[in-house]
Protein backbone atom coordinates (compact mmCIF):
# COMPACT_ATOMS: atom_id res chain seq x y z
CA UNK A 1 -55.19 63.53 -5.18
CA UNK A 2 -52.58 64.64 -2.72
CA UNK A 3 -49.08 64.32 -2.34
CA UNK A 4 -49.03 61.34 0.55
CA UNK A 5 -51.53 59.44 -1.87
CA UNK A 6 -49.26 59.48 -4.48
CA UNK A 7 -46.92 58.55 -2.78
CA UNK A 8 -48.60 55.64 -1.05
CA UNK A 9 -49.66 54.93 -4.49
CA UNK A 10 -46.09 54.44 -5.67
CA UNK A 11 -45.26 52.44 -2.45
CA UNK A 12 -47.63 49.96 -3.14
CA UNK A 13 -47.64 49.29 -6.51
CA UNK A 14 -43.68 49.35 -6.54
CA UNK A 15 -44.33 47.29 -3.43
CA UNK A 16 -46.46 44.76 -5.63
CA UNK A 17 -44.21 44.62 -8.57
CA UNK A 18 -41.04 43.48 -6.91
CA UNK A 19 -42.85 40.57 -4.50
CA UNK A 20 -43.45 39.41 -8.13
CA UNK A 21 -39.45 38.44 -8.05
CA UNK A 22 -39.81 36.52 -4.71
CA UNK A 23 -43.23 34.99 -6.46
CA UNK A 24 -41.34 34.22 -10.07
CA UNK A 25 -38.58 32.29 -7.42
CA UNK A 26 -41.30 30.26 -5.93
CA UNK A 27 -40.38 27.60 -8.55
CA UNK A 28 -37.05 26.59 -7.34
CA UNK A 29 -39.23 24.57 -4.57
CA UNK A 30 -40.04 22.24 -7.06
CA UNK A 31 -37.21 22.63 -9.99
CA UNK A 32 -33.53 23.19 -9.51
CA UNK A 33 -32.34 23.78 -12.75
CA UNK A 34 -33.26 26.08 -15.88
CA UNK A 35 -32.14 25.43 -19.45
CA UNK A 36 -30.11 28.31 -20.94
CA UNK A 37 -32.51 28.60 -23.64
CA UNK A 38 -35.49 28.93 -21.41
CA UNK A 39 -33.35 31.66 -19.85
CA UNK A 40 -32.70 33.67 -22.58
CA UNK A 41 -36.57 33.34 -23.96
CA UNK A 42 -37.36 34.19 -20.06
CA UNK A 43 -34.90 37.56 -19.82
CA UNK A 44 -35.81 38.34 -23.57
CA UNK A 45 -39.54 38.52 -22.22
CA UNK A 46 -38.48 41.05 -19.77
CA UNK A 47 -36.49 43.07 -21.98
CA UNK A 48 -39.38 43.34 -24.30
CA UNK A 49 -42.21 44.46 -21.69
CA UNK A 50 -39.58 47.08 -20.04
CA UNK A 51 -39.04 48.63 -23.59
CA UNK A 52 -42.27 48.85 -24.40
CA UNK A 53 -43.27 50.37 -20.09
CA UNK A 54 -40.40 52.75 -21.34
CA UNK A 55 -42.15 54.26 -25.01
CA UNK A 56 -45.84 53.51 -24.18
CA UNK A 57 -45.81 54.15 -20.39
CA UNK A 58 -43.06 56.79 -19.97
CA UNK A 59 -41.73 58.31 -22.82
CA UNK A 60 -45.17 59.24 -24.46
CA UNK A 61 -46.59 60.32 -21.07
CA UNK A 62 -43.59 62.50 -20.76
CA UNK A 63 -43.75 64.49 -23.85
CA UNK A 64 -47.83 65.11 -23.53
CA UNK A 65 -46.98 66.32 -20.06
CA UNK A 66 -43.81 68.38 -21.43
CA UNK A 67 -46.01 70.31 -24.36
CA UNK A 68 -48.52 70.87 -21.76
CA UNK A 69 -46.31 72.79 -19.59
CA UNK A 70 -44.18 74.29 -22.11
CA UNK A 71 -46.73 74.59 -25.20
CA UNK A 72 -44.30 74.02 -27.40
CA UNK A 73 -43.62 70.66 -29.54
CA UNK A 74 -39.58 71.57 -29.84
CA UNK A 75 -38.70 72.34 -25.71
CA UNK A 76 -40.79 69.72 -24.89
CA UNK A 77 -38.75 67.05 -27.11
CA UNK A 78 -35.89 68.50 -25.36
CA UNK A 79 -36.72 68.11 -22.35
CA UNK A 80 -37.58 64.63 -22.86
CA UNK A 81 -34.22 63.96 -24.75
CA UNK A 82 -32.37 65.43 -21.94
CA UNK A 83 -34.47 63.42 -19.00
CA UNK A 84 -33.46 60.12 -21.09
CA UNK A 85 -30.29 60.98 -21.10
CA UNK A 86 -29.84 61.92 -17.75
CA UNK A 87 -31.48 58.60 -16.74
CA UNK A 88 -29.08 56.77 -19.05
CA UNK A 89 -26.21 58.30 -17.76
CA UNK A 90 -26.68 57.77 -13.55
CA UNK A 91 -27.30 53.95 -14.64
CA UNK A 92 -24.13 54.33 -16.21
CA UNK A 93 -22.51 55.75 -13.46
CA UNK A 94 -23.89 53.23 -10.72
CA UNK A 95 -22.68 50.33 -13.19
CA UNK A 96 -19.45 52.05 -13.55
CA UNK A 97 -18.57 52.01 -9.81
CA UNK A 98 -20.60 49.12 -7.97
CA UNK A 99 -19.51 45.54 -8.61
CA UNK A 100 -21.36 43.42 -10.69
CA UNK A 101 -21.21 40.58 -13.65
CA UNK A 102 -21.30 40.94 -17.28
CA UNK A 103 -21.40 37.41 -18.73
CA UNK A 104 -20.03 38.59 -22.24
CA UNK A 105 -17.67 41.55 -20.90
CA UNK A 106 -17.11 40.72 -17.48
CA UNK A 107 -16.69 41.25 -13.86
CA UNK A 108 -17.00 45.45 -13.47
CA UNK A 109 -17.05 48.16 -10.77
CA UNK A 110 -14.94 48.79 -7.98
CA UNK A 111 -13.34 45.81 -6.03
CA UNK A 112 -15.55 43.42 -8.16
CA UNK A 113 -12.44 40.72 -8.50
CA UNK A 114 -13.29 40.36 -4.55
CA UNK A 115 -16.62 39.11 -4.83
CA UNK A 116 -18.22 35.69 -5.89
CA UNK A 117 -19.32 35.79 -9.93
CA UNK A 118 -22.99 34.76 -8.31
CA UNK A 119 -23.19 37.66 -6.05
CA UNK A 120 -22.65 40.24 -8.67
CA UNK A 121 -25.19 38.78 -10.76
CA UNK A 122 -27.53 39.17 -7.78
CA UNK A 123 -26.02 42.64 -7.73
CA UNK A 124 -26.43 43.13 -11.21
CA UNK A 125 -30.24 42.14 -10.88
CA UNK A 126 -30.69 44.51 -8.05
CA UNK A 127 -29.40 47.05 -9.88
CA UNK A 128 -31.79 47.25 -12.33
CA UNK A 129 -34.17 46.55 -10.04
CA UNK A 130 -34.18 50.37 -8.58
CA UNK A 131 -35.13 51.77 -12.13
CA UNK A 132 -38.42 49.56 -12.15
CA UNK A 133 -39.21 51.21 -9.43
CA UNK A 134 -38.48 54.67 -10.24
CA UNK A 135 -40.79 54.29 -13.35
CA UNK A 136 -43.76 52.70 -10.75
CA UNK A 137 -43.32 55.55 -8.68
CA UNK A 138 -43.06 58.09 -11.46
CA UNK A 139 -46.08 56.64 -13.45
CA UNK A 140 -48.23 56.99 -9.86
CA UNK A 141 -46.51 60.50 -9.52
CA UNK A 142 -48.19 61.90 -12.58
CA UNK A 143 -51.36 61.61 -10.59
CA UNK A 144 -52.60 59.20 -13.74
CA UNK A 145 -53.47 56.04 -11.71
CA UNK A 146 -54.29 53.55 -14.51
CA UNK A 147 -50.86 54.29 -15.90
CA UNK A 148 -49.49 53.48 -12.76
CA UNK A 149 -51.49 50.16 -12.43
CA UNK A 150 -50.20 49.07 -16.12
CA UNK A 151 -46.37 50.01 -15.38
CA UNK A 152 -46.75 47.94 -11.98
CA UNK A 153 -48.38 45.25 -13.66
CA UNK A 154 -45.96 44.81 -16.72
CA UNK A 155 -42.66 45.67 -14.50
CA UNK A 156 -44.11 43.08 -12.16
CA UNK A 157 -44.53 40.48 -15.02
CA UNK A 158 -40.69 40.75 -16.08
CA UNK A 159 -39.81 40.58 -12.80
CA UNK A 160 -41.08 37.09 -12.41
CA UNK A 161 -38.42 35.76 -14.68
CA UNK A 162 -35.52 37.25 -13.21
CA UNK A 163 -36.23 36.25 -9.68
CA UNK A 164 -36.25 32.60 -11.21
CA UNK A 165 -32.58 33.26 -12.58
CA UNK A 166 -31.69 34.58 -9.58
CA UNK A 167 -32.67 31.57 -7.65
CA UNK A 168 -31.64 28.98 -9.69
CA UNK A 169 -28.18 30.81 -10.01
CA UNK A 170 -27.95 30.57 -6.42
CA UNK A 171 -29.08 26.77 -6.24
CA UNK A 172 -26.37 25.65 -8.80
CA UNK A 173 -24.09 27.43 -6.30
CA UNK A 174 -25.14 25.31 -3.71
CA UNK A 175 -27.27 27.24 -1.25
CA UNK A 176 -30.27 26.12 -0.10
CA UNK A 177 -33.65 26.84 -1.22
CA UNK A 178 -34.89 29.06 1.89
CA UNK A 179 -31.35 31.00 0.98
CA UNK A 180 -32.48 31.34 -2.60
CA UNK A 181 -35.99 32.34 -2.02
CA UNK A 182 -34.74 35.12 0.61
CA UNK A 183 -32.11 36.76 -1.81
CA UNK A 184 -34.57 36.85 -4.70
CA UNK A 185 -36.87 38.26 -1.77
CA UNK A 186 -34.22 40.95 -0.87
CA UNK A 187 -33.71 41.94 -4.91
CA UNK A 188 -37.35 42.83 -5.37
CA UNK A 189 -37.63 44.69 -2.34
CA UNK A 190 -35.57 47.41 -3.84
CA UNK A 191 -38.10 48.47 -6.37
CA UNK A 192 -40.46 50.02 -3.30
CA UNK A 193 -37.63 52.08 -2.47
CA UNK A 194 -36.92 53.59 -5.97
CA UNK A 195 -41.34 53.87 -6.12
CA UNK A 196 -41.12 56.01 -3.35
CA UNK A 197 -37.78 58.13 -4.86
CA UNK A 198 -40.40 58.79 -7.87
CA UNK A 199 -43.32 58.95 -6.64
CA UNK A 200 -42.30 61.86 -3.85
CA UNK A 201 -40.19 63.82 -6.67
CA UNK A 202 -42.85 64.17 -9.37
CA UNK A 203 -45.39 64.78 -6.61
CA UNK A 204 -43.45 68.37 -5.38
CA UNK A 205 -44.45 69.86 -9.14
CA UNK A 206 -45.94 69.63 -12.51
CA UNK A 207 -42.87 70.66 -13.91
CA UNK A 208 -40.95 67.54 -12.85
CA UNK A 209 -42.95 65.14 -14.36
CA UNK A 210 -41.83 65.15 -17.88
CA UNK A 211 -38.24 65.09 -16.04
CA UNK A 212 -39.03 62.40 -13.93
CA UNK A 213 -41.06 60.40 -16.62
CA UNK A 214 -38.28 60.81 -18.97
CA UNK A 215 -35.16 59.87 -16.56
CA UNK A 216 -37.02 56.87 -15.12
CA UNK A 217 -37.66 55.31 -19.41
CA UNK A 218 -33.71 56.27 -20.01
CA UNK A 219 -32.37 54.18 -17.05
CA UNK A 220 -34.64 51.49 -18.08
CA UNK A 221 -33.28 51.75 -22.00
CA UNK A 222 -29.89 51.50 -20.55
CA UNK A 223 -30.25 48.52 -18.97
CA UNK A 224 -31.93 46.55 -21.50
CA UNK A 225 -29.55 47.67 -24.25
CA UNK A 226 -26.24 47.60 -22.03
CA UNK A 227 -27.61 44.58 -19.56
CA UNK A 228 -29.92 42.25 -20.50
CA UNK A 229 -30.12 42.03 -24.66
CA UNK A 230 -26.26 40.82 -24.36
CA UNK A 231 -27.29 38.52 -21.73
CA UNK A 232 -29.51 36.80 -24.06
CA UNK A 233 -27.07 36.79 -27.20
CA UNK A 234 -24.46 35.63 -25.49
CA UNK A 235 -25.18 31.73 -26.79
CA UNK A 236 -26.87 30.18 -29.97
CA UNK A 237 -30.77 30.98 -28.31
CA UNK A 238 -30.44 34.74 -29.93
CA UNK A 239 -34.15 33.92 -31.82
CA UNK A 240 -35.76 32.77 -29.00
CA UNK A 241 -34.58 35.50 -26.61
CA UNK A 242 -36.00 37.98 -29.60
CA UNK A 243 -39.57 35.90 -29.70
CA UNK A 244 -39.22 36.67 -26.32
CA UNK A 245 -38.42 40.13 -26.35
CA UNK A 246 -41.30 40.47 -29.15
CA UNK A 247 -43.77 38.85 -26.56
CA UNK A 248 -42.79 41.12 -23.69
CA UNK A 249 -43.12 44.02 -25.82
CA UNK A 250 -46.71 43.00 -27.44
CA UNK A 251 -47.99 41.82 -23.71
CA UNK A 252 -47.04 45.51 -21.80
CA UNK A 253 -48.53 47.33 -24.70
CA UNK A 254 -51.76 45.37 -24.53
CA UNK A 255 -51.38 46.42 -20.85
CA UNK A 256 -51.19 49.73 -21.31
CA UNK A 257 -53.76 50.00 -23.92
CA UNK A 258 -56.25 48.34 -22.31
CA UNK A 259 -55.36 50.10 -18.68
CA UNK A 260 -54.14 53.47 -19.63
């Protein structure tokens, strides 16, 4: 397979998983308001099938594709250590300086006291948005295409419920559904543009896979720990967001079993 297929290959399926956020918004048509609880279960669901994409789908990918190249078990954990960290640390950076909304901690980033608590949640979703699709395009990149199929697939799942929050945040804000629909439209649409980031980066060598694998499932682990267990613990619905969580986890792995 050559490099522009790959790359395709990560466009679409990237492509595919975020439309799942405009599609998970669809509901707002008919319902304007969602229950904190169903929230939490909702965004625990999410958490659970992006830890699992970033062990079954990324991490164990990563250090088969590390040995391989390095033929040794030690600098291939390494390596895989360091891409997680690395990944970790630019979603730490991006959080550090762009404005968005921490319900528990609070408004953060530059000039975020300027901007509407709504609109850095929809920030805040966008922003983890672009690590979804790094891991797409990075699972594509590897040149294993079922792997890419089941990261599309479960990133697209937990998707759904976050373009649902995002919609009905905006509705209880007052803006109309069309406005709504658009936005949650405009979040997913940054996940083709992180596919492609991967996708084209593992795709110039063999030897950036395990990097690229490993950077893409340590952005994602930062978010879920830093972003979106919190969210979920942040009222009395803490065993329902973790039945969630346990779902999400038990679905992707299914997914990855079956398709990888």
């Amino acid at each position: 397979m050559d490099g522009l297929s790959i790359i395709a290959l990560g466009f679409a399926g990237s492509l595919a998983a975020g439309m799942l956020t405009f599609v998970g918004a669809l509901p707002v048509l008919a319902i304007r308001e969602m229950s904190p609880r169903v929230q939490d279960v909702m965004l625990g669901f999410a958490a659970g099938v992006m830890l699992a994409a970033s062990f079954f789908s990324l991490i164990l990918p990563g250090l088969e594709a590390a040995q391989t190249i390095t033929a040794s078990e030690q600098a291939a954990a390494m390596t895989v250590i360091a891409g997680i960290l690395l990944g970790a640390f630019a979603v730490w950076s991006i959080h550090r300086f762009a404005p968005h909304e921490h319900f528990i901690v609070g408004r953060e980033g530059t000039d975020a006291v300027r901007l509407s608590r709504i609109w850095l949640f929809v920030i805040a979703i966008t922003l983890h948005n672009f690590p979804e699709g790094l891991a797409v395009g990075v699972g594509f990149g590897g040149g294993d295409v079922d792997n890419g199929i089941a990261l599309a697939i479960g990133i697209g799942l937990q998707n759904m419920p976050e373009g649902l929050a995002v919609a009905v945040a905006l509705l209880s804000e007052g803006y109309k559904q069309r406005t709504a629909l658009l936005v949650a439209l405009a979040t997913g649409l940054v996940e083709p543009i992180g596919g492609v980031v991967g996708a084209t980066i593992v795709s110039l060598s063999l030897w950036l896979l395990p990097w690229g694998l490993a950077f893409a499932a340590g952005a994602m682990l930062f978010v879920i720990s830093d972003e979106i267990i919190p969210e979920t613990h942040r009222k009395e619905f803490a065993t329902q967001a973790t039945a969630g969580l346990m779902a999400g986890f038990a679905v992707m792995m299914y997914l990855d079993v079956v398709l990888g």
